[in-house]
N, C-alpha and C. Protein backbone atom coordinates (compact mmCIF):
# COMPACT_ATOMS: atom_id res chain seq x y z
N UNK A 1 0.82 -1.18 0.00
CA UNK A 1 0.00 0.00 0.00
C UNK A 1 0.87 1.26 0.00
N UNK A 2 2.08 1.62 0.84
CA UNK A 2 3.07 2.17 0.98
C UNK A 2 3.12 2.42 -0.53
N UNK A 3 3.60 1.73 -1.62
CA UNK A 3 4.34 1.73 -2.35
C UNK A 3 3.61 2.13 -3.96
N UNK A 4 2.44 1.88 -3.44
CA UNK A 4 1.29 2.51 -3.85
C UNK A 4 0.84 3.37 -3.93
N UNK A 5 0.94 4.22 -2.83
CA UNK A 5 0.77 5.80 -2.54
C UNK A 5 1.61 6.73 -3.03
N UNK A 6 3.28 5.91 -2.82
CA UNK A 6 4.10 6.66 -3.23
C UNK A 6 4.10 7.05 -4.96
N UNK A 7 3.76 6.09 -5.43
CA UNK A 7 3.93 5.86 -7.25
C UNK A 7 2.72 7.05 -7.47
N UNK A 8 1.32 6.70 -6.60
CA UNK A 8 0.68 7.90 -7.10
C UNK A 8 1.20 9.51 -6.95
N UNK A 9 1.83 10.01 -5.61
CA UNK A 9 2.31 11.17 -5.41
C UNK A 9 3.31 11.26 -6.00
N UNK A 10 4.04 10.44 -6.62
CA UNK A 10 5.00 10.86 -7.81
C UNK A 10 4.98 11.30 -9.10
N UNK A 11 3.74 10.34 -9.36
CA UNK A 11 2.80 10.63 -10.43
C UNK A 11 2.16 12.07 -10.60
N UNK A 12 1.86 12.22 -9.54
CA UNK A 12 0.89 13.49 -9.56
C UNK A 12 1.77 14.75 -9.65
N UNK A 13 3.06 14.48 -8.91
CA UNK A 13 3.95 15.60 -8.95
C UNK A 13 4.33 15.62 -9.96
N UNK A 14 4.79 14.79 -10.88
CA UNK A 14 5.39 14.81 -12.34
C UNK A 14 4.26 15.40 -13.30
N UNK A 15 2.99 14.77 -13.36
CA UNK A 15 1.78 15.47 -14.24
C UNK A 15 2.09 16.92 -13.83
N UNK A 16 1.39 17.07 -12.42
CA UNK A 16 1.41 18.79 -11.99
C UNK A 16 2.44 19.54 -12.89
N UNK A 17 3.69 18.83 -12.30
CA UNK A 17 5.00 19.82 -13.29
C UNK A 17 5.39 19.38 -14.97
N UNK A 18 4.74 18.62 -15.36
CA UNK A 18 4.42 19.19 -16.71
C UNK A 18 3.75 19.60 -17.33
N UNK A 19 2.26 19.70 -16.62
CA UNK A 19 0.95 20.55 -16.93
C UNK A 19 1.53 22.05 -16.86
N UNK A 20 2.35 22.29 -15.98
CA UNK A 20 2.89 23.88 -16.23
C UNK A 20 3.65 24.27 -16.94
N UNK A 21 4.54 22.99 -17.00
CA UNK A 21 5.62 23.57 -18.16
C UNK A 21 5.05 23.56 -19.56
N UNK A 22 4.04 23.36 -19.94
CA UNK A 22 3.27 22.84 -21.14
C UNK A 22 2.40 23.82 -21.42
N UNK A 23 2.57 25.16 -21.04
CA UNK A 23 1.82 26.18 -21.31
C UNK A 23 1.53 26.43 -22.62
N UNK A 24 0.52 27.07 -23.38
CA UNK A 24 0.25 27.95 -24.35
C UNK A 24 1.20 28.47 -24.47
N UNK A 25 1.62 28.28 -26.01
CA UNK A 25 2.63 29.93 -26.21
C UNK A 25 1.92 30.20 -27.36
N UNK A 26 0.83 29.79 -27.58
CA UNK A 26 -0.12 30.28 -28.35
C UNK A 26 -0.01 32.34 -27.69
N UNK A 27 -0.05 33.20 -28.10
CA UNK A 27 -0.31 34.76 -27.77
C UNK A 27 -1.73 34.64 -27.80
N UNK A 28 -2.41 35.17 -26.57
CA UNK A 28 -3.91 35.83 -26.61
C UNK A 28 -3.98 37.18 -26.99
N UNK A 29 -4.89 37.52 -27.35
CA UNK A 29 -4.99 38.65 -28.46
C UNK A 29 -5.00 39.53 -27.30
N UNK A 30 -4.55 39.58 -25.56
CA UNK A 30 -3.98 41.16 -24.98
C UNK A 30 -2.65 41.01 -25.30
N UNK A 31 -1.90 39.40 -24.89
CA UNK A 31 -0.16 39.96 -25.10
C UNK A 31 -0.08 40.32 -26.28
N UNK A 32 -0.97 39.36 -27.77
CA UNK A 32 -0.53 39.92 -28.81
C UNK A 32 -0.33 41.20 -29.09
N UNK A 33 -1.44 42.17 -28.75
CA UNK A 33 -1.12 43.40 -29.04
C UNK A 33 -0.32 44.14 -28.12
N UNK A 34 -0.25 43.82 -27.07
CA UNK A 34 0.99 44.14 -26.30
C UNK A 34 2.19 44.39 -27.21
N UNK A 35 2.77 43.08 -27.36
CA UNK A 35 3.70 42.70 -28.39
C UNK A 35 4.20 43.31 -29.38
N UNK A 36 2.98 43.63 -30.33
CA UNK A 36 3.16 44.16 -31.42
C UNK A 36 3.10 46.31 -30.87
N UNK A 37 2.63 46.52 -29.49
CA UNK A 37 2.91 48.06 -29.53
C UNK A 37 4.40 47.98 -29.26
N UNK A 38 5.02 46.96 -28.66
CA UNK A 38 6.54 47.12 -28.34
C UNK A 38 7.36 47.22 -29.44
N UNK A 39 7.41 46.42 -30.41
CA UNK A 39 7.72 46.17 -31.42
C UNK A 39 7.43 47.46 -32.51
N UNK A 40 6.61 48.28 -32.42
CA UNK A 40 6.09 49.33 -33.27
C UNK A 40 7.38 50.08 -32.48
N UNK A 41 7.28 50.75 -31.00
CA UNK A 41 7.72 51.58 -30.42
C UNK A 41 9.40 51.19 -30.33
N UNK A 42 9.77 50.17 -30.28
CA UNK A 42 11.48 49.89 -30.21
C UNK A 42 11.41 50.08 -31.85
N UNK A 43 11.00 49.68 -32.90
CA UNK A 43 12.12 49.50 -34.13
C UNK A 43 11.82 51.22 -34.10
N UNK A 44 10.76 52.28 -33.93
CA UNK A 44 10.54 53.58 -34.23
C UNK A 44 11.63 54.51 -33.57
N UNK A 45 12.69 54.01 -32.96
CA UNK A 45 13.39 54.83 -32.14
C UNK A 45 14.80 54.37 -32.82
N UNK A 46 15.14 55.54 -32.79
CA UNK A 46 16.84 55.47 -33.57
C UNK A 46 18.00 54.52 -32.91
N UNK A 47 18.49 53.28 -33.60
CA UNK A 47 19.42 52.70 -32.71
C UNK A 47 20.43 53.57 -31.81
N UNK A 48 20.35 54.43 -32.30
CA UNK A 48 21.94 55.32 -31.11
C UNK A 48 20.85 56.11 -30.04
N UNK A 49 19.84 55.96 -29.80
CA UNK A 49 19.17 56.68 -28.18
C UNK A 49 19.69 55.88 -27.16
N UNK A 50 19.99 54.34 -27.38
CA UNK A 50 20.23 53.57 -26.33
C UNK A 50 21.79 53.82 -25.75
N UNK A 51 22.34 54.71 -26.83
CA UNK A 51 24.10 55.89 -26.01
C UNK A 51 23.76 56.55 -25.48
N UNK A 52 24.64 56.01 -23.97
CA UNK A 52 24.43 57.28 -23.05
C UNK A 52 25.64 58.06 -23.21
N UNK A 53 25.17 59.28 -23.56
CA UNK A 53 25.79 60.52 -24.21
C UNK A 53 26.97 61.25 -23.24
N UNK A 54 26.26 60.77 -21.44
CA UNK A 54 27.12 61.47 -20.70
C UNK A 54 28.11 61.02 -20.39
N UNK A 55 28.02 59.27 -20.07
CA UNK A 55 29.00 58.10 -19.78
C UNK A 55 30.09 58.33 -21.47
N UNK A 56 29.63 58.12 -22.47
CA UNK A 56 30.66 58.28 -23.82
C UNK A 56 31.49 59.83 -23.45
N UNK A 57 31.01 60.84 -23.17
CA UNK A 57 31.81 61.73 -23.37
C UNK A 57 32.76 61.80 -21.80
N UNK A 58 32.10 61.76 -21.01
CA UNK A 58 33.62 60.87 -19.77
C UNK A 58 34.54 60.22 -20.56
N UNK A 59 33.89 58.83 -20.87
CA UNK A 59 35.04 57.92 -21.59
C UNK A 59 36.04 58.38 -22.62
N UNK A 60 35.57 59.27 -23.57
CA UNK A 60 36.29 60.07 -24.49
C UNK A 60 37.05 61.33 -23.77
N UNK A 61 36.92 61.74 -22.82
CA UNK A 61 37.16 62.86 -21.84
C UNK A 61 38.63 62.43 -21.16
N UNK A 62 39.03 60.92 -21.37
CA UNK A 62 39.97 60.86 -20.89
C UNK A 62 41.41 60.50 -21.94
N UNK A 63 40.80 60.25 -23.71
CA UNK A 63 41.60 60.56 -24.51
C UNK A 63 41.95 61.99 -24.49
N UNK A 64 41.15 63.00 -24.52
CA UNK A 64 41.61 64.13 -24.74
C UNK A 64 42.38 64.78 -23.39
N UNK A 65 42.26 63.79 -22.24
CA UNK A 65 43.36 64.66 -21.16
C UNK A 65 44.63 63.62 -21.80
N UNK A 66 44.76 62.77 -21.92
CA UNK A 66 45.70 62.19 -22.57
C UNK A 66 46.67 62.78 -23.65
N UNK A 67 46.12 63.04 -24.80
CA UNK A 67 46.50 63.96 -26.14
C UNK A 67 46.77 65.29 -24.84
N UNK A 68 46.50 66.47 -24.40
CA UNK A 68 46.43 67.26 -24.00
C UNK A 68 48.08 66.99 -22.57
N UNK A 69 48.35 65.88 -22.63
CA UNK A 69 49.42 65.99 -21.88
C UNK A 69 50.25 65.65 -22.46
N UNK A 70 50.21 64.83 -23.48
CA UNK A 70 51.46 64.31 -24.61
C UNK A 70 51.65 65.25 -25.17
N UNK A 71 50.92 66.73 -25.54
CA UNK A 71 51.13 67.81 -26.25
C UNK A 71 52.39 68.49 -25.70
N UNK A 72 51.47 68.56 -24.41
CA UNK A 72 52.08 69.37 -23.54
C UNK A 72 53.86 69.11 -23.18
N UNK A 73 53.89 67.99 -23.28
CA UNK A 73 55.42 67.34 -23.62
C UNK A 73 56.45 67.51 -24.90
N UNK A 74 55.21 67.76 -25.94
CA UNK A 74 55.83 67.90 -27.23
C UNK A 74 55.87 66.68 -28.05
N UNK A 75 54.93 65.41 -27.25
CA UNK A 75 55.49 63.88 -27.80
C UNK A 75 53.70 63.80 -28.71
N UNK A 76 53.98 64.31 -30.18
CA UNK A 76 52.86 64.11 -30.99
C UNK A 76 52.68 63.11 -31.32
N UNK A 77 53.37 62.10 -31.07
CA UNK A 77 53.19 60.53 -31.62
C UNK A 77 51.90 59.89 -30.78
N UNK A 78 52.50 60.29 -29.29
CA UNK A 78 51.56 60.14 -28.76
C UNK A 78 49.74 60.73 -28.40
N UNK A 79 50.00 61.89 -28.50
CA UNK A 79 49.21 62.88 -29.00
C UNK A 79 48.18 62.26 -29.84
N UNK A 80 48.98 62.21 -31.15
CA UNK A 80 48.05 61.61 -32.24
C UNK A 80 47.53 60.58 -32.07
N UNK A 81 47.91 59.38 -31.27
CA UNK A 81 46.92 57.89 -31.42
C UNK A 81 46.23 58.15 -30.04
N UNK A 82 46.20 59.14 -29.00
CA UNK A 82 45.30 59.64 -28.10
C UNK A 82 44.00 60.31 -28.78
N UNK A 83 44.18 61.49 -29.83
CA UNK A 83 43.22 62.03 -30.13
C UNK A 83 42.80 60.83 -31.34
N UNK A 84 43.36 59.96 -31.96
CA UNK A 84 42.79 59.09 -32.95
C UNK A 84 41.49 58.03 -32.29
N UNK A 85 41.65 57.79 -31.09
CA UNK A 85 40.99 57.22 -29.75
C UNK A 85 39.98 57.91 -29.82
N UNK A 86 40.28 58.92 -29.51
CA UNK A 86 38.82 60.02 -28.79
C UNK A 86 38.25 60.22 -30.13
N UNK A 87 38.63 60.22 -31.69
CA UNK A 87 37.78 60.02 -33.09
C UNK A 87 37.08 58.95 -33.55
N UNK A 88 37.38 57.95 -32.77
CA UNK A 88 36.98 56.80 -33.24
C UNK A 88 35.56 57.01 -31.94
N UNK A 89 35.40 56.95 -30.92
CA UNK A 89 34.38 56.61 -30.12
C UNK A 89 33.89 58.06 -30.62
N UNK A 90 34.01 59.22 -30.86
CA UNK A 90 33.30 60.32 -31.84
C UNK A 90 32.41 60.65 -32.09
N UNK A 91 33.38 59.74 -33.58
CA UNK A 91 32.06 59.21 -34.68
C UNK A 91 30.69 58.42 -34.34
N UNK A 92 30.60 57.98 -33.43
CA UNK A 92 29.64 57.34 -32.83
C UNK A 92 28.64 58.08 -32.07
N UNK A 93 28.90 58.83 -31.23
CA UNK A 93 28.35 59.77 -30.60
C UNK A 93 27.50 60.94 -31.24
N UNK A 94 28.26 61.24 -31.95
CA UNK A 94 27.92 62.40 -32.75
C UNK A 94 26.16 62.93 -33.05
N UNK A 95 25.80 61.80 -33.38
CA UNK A 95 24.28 61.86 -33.67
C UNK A 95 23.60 61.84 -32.58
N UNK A 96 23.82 61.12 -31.46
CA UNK A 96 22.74 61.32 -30.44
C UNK A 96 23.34 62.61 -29.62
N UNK A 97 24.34 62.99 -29.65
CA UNK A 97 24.77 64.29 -29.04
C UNK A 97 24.10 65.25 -29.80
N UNK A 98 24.15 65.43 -31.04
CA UNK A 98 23.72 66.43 -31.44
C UNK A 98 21.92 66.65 -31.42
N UNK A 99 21.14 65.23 -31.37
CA UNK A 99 19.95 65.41 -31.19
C UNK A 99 19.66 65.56 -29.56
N UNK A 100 20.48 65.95 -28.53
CA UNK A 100 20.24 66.06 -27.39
C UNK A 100 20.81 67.94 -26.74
N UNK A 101 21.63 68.12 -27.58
CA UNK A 101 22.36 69.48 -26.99
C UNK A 101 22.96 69.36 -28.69
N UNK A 102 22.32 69.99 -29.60
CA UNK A 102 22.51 70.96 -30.39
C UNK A 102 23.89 71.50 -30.45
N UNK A 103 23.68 72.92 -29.74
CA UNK A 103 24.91 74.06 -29.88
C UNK A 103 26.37 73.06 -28.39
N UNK A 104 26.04 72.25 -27.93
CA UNK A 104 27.47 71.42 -27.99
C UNK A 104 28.36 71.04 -28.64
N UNK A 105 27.05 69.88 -29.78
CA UNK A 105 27.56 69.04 -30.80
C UNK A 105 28.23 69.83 -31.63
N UNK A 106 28.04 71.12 -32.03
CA UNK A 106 28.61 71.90 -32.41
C UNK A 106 29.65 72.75 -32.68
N UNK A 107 29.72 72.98 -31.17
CA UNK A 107 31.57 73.38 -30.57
C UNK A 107 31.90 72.00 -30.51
N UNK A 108 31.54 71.37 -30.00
CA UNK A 108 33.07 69.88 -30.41
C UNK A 108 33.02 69.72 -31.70
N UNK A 109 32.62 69.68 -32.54
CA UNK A 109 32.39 69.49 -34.13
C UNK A 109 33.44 70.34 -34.58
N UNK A 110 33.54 71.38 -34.36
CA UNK A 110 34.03 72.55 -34.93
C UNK A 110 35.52 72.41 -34.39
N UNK A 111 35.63 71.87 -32.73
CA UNK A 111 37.49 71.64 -32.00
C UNK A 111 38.27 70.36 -32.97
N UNK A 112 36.64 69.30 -33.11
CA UNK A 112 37.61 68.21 -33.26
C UNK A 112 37.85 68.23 -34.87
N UNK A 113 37.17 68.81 -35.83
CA UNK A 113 37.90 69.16 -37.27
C UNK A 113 39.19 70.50 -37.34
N UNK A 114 39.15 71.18 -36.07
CA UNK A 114 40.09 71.64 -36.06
C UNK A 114 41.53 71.12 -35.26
N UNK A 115 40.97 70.22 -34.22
CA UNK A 115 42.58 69.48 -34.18
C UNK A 115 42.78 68.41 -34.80
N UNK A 116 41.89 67.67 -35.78
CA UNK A 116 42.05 66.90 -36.77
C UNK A 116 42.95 67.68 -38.06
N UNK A 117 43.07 68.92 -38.08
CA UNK A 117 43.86 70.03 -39.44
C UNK A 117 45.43 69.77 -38.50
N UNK A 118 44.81 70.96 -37.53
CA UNK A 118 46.46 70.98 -36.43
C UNK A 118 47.42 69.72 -36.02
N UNK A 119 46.49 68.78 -35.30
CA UNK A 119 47.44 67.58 -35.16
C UNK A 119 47.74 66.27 -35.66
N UNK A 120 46.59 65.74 -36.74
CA UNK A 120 47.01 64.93 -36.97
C UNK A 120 47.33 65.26 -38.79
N UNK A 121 46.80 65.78 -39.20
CA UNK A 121 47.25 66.14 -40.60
C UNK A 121 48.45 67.39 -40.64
N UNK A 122 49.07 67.71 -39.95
CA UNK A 122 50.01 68.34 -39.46
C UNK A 122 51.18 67.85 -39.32
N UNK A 123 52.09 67.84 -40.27
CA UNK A 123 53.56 67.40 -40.19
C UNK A 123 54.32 67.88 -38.63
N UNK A 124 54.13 69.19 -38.69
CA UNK A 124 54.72 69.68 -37.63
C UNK A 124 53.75 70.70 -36.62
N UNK A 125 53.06 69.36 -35.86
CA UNK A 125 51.84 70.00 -35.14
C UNK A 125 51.82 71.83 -34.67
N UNK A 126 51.29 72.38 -34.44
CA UNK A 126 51.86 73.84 -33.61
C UNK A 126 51.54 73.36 -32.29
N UNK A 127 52.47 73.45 -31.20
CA UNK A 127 52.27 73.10 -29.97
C UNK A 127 51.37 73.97 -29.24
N UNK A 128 50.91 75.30 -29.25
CA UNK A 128 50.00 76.15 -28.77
C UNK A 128 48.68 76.03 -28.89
N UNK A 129 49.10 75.86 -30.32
CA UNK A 129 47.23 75.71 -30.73
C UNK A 129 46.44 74.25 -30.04
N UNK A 130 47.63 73.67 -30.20
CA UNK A 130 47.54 71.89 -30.46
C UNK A 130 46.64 72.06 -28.71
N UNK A 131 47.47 72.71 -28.41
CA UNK A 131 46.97 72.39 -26.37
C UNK A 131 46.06 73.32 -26.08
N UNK A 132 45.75 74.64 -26.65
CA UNK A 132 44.55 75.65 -26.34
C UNK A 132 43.49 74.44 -26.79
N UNK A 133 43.41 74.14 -28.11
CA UNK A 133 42.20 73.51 -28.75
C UNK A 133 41.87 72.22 -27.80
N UNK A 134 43.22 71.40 -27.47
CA UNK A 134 42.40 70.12 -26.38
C UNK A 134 42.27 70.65 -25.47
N UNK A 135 42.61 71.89 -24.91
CA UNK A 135 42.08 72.38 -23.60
C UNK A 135 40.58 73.03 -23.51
N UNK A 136 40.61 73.56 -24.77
CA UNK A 136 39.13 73.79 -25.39
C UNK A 136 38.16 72.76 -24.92
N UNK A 137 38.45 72.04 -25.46
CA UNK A 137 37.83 70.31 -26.02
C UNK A 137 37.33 69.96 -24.91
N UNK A 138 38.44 70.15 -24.00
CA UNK A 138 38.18 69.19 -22.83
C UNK A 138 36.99 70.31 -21.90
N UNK A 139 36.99 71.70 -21.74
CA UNK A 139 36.39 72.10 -21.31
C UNK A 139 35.19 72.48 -21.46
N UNK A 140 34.58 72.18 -22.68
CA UNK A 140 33.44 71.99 -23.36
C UNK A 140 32.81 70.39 -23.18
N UNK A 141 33.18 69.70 -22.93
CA UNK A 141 32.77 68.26 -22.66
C UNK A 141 32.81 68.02 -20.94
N UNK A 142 33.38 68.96 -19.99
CA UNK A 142 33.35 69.14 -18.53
C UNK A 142 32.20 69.87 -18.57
N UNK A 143 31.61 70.64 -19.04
CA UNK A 143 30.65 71.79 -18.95
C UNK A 143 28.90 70.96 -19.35
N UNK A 144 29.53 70.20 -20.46
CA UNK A 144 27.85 69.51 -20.63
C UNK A 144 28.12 68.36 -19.68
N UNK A 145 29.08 67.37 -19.23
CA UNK A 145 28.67 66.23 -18.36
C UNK A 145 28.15 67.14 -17.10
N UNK A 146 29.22 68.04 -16.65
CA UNK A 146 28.60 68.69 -15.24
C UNK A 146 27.02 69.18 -15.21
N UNK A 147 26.28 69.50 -16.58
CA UNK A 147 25.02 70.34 -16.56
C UNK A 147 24.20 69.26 -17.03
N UNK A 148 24.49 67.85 -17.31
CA UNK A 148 23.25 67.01 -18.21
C UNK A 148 22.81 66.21 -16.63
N UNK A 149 21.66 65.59 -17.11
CA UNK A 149 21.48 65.54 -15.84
C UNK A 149 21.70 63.56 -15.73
């Protein structure tokens, strides 16, 4: 009888737990449309909203103290694959920066094609400009992380 009882409560526990795991994945017509508003609302949004604009320009914030001290040394070698760093993560940014703060995207737009002339297409960087402009740079990218919220 023992052994009897047991086979049934084993039984029953095994049915129970595959009666649940055996759900519908049939969609009822609330998740369906659930579903399909998510799906409307994620593909409608530009892949680059999901950059956070303030965390990238930190991260890039520390090529340009980089470049900005190799200048400052006179060592453009280094300089240049510092600010080549801070162009490459950039280009990326660029679009959701500019659809978030405008007249930012703007002044960096305007530093980083101008130390793109001065230092890296520049045989013989000018050391003044080279360090006003990343000092520029850098203080224009301190000014929007400190004010975004």
């Amino acid at each position: 009888m023992r052994r009897f009882t047991l086979s049934l409560t084993v039984s029953a526990a095994i049915l129970l737990a595959l009666t649940g795991c055996a759900t519908s994945s049939t969609p009822t017509a609330s998740t369906a449309s659930t579903a399909s508003a998510k799906t409307q609302t994620d593909s409608s949004q530009p892949i680059s909203a999901s950059i956070d604009v303030k965390q990238s320009l930190v991260k890039l914030r520390g090529y340009v103290t980089g470049a900005t001290n190799a200048s400052k040394t006179g060592d453009f070698a280094k300089a240049k694959q510092e600010f080549k760093e801070f162009k490459e993560g950039w280009e990326s940014l660029e679009q959701p920066l500019k659809a978030k703060s405008k007249d930012t995207y703007q002044t960096l737009e305007k530093e980083v094609e101008g130390l793109s002339e001065n230092l890296l297409e520049s045989a013989q960087p000018d050391q003044g400009k080279v360090v006003a402009k990343l000092a520029f740079l850098g203080e224009t990218i301190d000014t929007y992380v400190k004010s975004s919220p």
